[in-house]
Protein backbone atom coordinates (compact mmCIF):
# COMPACT_ATOMS: atom_id res chain seq x y z
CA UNK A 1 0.00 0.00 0.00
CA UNK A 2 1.23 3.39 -1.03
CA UNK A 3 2.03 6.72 1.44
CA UNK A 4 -1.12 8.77 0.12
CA UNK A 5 -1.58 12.49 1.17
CA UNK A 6 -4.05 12.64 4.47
CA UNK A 7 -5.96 15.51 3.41
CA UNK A 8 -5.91 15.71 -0.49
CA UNK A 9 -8.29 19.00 -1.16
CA UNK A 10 -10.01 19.01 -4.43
CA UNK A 11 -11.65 22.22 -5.79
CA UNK A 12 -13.84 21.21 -8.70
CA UNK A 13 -16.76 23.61 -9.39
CA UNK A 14 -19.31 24.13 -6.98
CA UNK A 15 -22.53 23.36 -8.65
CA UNK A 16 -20.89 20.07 -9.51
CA UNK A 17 -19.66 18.73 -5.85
CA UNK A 18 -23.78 17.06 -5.82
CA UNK A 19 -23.15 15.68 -8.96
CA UNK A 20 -19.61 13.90 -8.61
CA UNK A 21 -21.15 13.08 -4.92
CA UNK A 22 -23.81 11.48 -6.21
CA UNK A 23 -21.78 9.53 -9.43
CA UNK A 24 -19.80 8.10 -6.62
CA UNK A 25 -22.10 6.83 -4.27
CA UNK A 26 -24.33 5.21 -7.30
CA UNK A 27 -20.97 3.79 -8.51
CA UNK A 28 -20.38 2.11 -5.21
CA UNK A 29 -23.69 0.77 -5.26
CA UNK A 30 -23.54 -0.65 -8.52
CA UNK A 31 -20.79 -3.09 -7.31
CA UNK A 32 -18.75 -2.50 -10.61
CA UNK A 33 -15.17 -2.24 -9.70
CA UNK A 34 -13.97 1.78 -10.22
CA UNK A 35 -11.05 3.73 -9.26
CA UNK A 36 -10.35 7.44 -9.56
CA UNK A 37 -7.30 8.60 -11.56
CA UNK A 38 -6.05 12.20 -12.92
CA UNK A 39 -5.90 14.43 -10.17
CA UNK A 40 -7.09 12.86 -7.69
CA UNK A 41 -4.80 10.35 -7.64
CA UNK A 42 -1.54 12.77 -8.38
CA UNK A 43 -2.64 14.46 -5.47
CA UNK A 44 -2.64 12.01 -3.38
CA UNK A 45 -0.01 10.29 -4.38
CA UNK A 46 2.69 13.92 -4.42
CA UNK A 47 0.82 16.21 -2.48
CA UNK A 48 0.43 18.61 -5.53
CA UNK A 49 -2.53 20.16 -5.12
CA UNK A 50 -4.36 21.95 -8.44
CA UNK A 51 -7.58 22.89 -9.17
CA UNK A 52 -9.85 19.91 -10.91
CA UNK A 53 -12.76 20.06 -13.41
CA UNK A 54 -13.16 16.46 -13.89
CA UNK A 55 -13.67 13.49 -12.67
CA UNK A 56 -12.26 10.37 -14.21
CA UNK A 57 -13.59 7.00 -13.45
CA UNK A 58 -11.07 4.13 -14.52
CA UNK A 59 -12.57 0.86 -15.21
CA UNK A 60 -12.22 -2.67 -16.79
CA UNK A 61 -13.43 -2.89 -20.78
CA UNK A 62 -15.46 -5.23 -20.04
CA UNK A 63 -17.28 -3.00 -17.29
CA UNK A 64 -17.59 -0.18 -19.54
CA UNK A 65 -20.93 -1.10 -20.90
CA UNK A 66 -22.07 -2.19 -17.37
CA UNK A 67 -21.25 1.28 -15.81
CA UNK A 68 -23.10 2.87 -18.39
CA UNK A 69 -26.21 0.66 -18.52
CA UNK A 70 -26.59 0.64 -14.52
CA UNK A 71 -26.29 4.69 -14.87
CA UNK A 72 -28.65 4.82 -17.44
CA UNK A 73 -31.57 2.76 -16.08
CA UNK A 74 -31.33 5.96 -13.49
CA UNK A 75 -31.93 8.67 -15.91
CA UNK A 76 -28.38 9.30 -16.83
CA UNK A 77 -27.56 10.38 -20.42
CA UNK A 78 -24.68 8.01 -21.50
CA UNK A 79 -22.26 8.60 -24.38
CA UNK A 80 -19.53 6.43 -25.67
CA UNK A 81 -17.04 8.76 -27.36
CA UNK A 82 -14.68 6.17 -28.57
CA UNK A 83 -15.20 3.11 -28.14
CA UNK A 84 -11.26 2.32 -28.01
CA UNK A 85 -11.20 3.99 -24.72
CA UNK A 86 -13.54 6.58 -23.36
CA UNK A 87 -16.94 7.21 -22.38
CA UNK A 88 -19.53 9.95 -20.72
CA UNK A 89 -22.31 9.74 -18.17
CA UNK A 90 -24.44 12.80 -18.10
CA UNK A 91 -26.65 14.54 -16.12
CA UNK A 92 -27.38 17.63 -17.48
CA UNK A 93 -24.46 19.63 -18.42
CA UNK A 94 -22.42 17.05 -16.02
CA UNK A 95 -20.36 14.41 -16.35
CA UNK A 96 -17.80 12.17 -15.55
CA UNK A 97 -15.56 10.31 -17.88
CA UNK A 98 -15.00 6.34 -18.00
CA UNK A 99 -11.82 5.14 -19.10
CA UNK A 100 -11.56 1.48 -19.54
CA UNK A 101 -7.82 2.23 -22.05
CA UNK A 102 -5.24 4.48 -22.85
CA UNK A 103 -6.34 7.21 -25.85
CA UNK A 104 -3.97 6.03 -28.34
CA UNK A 105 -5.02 1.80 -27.93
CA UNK A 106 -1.78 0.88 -26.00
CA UNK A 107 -3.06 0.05 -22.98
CA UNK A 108 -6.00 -1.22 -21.08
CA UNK A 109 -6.81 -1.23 -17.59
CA UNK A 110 -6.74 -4.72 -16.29
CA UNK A 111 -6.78 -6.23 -13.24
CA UNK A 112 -3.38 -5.12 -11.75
CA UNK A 113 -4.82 -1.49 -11.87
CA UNK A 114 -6.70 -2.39 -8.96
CA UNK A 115 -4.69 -1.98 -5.63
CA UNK A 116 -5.52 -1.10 -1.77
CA UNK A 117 -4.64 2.35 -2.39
CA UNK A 118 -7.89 5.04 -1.27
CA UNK A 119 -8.61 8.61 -0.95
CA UNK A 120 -11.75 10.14 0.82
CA UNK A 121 -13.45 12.59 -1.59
CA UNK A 122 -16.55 14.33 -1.27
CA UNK A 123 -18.04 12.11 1.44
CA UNK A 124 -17.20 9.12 -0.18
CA UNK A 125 -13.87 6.51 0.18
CA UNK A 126 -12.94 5.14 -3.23
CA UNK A 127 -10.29 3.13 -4.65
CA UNK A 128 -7.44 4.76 -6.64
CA UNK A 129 -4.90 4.25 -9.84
CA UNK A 130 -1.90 2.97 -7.59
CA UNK A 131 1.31 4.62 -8.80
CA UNK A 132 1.92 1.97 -11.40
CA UNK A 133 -0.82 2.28 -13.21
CA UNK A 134 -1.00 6.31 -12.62
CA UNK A 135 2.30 5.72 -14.66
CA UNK A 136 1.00 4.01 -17.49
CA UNK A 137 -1.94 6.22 -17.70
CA UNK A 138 0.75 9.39 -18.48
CA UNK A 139 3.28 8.42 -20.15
CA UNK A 140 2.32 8.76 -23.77
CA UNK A 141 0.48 12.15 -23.11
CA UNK A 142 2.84 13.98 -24.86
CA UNK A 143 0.90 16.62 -26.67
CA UNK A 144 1.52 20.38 -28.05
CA UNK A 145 -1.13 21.35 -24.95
CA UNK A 146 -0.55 18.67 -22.41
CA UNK A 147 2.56 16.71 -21.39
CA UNK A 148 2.78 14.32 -18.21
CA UNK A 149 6.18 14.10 -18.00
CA UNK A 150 6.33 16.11 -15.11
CA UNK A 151 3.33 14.07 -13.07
CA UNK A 152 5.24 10.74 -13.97
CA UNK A 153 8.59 12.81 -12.14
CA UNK A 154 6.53 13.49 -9.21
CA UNK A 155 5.19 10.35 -8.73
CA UNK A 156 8.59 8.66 -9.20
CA UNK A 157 10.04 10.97 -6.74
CA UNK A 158 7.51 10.41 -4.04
CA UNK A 159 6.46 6.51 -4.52
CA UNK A 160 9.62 4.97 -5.98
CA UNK A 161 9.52 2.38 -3.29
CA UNK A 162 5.51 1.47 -4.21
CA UNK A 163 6.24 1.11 -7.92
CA UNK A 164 6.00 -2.20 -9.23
CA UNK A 165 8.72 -1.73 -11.83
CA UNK A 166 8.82 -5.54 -12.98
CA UNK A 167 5.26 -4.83 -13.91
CA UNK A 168 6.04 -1.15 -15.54
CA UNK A 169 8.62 -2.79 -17.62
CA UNK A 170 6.31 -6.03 -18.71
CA UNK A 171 3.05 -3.95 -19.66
CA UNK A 172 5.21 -1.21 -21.86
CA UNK A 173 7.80 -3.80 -23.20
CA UNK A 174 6.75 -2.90 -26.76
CA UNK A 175 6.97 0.93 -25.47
CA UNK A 176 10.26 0.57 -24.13
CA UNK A 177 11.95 3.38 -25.36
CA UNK A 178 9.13 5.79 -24.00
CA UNK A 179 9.80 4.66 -20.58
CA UNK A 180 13.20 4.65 -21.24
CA UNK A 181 12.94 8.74 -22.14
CA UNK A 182 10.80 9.13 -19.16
CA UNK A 183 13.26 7.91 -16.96
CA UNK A 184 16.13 9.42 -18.85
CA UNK A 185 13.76 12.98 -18.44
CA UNK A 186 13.62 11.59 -13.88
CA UNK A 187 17.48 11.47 -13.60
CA UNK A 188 18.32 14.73 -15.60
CA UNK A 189 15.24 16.44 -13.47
CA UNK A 190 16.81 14.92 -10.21
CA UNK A 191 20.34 14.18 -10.21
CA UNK A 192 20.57 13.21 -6.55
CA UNK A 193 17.30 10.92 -6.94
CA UNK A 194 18.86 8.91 -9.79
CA UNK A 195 18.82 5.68 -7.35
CA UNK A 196 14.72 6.25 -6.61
CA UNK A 197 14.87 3.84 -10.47
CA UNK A 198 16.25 0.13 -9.83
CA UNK A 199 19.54 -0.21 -11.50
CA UNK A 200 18.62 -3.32 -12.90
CA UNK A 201 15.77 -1.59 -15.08
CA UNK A 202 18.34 0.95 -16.32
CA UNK A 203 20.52 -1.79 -17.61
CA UNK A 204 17.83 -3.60 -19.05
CA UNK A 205 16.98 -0.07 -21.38
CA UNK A 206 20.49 0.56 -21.88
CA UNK A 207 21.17 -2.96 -23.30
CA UNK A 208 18.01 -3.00 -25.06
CA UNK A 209 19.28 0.35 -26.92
CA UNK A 210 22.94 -0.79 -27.42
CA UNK A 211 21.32 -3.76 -29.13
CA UNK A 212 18.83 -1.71 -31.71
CA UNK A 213 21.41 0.77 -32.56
CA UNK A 214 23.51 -1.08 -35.48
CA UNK A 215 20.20 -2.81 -36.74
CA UNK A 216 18.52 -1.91 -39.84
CA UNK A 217 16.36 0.48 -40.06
CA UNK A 218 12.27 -0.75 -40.31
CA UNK A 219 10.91 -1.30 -43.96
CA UNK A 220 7.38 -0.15 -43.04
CA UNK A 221 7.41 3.45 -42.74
CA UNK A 222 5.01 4.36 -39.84
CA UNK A 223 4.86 7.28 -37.25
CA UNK A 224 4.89 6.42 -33.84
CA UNK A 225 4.63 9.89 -33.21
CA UNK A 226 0.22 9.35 -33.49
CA UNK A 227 0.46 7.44 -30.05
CA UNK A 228 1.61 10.80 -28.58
CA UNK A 229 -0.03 13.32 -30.05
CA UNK A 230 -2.40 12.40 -33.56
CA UNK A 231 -3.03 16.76 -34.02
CA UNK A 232 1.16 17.33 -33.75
CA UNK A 233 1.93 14.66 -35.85
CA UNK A 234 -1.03 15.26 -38.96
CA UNK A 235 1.34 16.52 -41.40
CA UNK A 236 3.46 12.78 -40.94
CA UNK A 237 0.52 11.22 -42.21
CA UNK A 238 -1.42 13.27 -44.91
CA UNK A 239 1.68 15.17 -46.41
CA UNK A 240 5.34 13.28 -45.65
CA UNK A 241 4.10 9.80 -46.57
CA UNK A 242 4.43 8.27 -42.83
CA UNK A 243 1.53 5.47 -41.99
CA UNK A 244 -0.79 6.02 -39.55
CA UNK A 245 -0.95 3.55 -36.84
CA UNK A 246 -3.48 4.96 -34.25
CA UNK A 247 -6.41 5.55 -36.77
CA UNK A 248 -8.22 8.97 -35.30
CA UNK A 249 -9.37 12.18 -35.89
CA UNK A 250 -7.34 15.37 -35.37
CA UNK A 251 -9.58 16.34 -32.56
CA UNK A 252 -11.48 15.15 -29.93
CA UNK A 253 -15.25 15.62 -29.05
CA UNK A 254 -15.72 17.09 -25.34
CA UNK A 255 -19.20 18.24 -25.56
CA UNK A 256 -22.71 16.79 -24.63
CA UNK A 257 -24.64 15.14 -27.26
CA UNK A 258 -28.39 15.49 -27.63
């Protein structure tokens, strides 16, 4: 179990503290395994405290559908945005967001997301990412208006010991060199922390990149850039002659439907 902050204040808007309060206690009663992510859990986790909007609701793919049914035989507007990983419940012009996978198809949450870690928030005690998976949920938000890098530094600074690093490594071993950069980005941010990563995951990276260096380049000409960012990297696709591996849009919808 991780150190979490005793008193982690959240400061959403006020004429949507009855809403979020009453999302949680319905999704307690449902019996669907939740947890809360995004700032909630960075806050607890850190201690960084910053003003929230939001209010994220990881989940299983396969409870997806259940969340939103048991929501919606109470009234609830639902709304599945993308059916790779995101979806809405609404009441009025509220809502809260269920993530069952990461934006860009990498990764889903599964059943090691699921820890003893909790928070209280408005009223209610709920389950959270554990640092792990708060990882994993950052680490390819890499965008021209939002980068995590700096909420993956904090969270390696303050729950280094709580990381399950075997399990980092295994669930981004196709991703390697992004957590590599990550944790190349940790030691240049904190040169006295350097020894808060295992030495034995350096290593690993470091071999893993001494061994890809001298090796042919790929034949298929794709850009890996769309996991981070598909608005940065358009141009890749539609003018330099790069293939598109993530398949979306060059935004995304954030508003109610009717």
């Amino acid at each position: 179990m991780s150190d979490t902050v005793a008193d982690p204040s959240f400061h959403p808007p006020e004429e949507a503290v009855a809403f979020y309060d009453e999302a949680l206690r319905l999704l307690k009663e449902s019996g669907i395994p939740f947890l809360l992510s995004g700032t909630y859990a960075v806050t607890a986790y850190t201690g960084i405290r910053r003003p929230t909007k939001d209010l994220d609701v990881f989940c299983k793919p396969g409870d997806y559908p259940r969340i939103l049914a048991f929501f919606q035989q109470r009234g609830y507007r639902t709304d599945v945005e993308d059916e790779r990983w995101i979806a809405k419940v609404w009441k009025g012009e509220h809502f809260f967001d269920v993530i069952f996978a990461m934006s860009n198809g990498t990764i889903a949450v599964n059943d090691s997301w699921f820890g003893k870690d909790t928070i209280d928030v408005y009223g209610h005690t709920v389950g959270i990412t554990p640092p792990t998976a708060l990882i994993l949920s950052k680490v390819f938000i890499q965008d021209r208006y939002r980068y995590d890098g700096a909420d993956v530094n904090h969270v390696i600074l303050k729950q280094s010991e709580a990381i399950d690093w075997k399990s980092l490594l295994d669930q981004m071993d196709l991703y390697w060199e992004v957590l590599m950069s990550h944790l190349l980005n940790f030691r240049f941010a904190y040169p006295t922390e350097r020894d808060r990563v295992p030495s034995w995951l350096m290593t690993e990276l470091t071999e893993r990149l001494h061994a890809q260096v001298n090796l042919p380049a790929p034949r298929v000409k794709v850009c890996r850039g769309r996991l981070f960012s598909p608005r940065d990297y358009i141009a890749d696709i539609t003018e330099w002659g790069f293939g598109d591996i993530v398949g979306k849009g060059l935004e995304e919808r954030h508003e109610s439907t009717h």
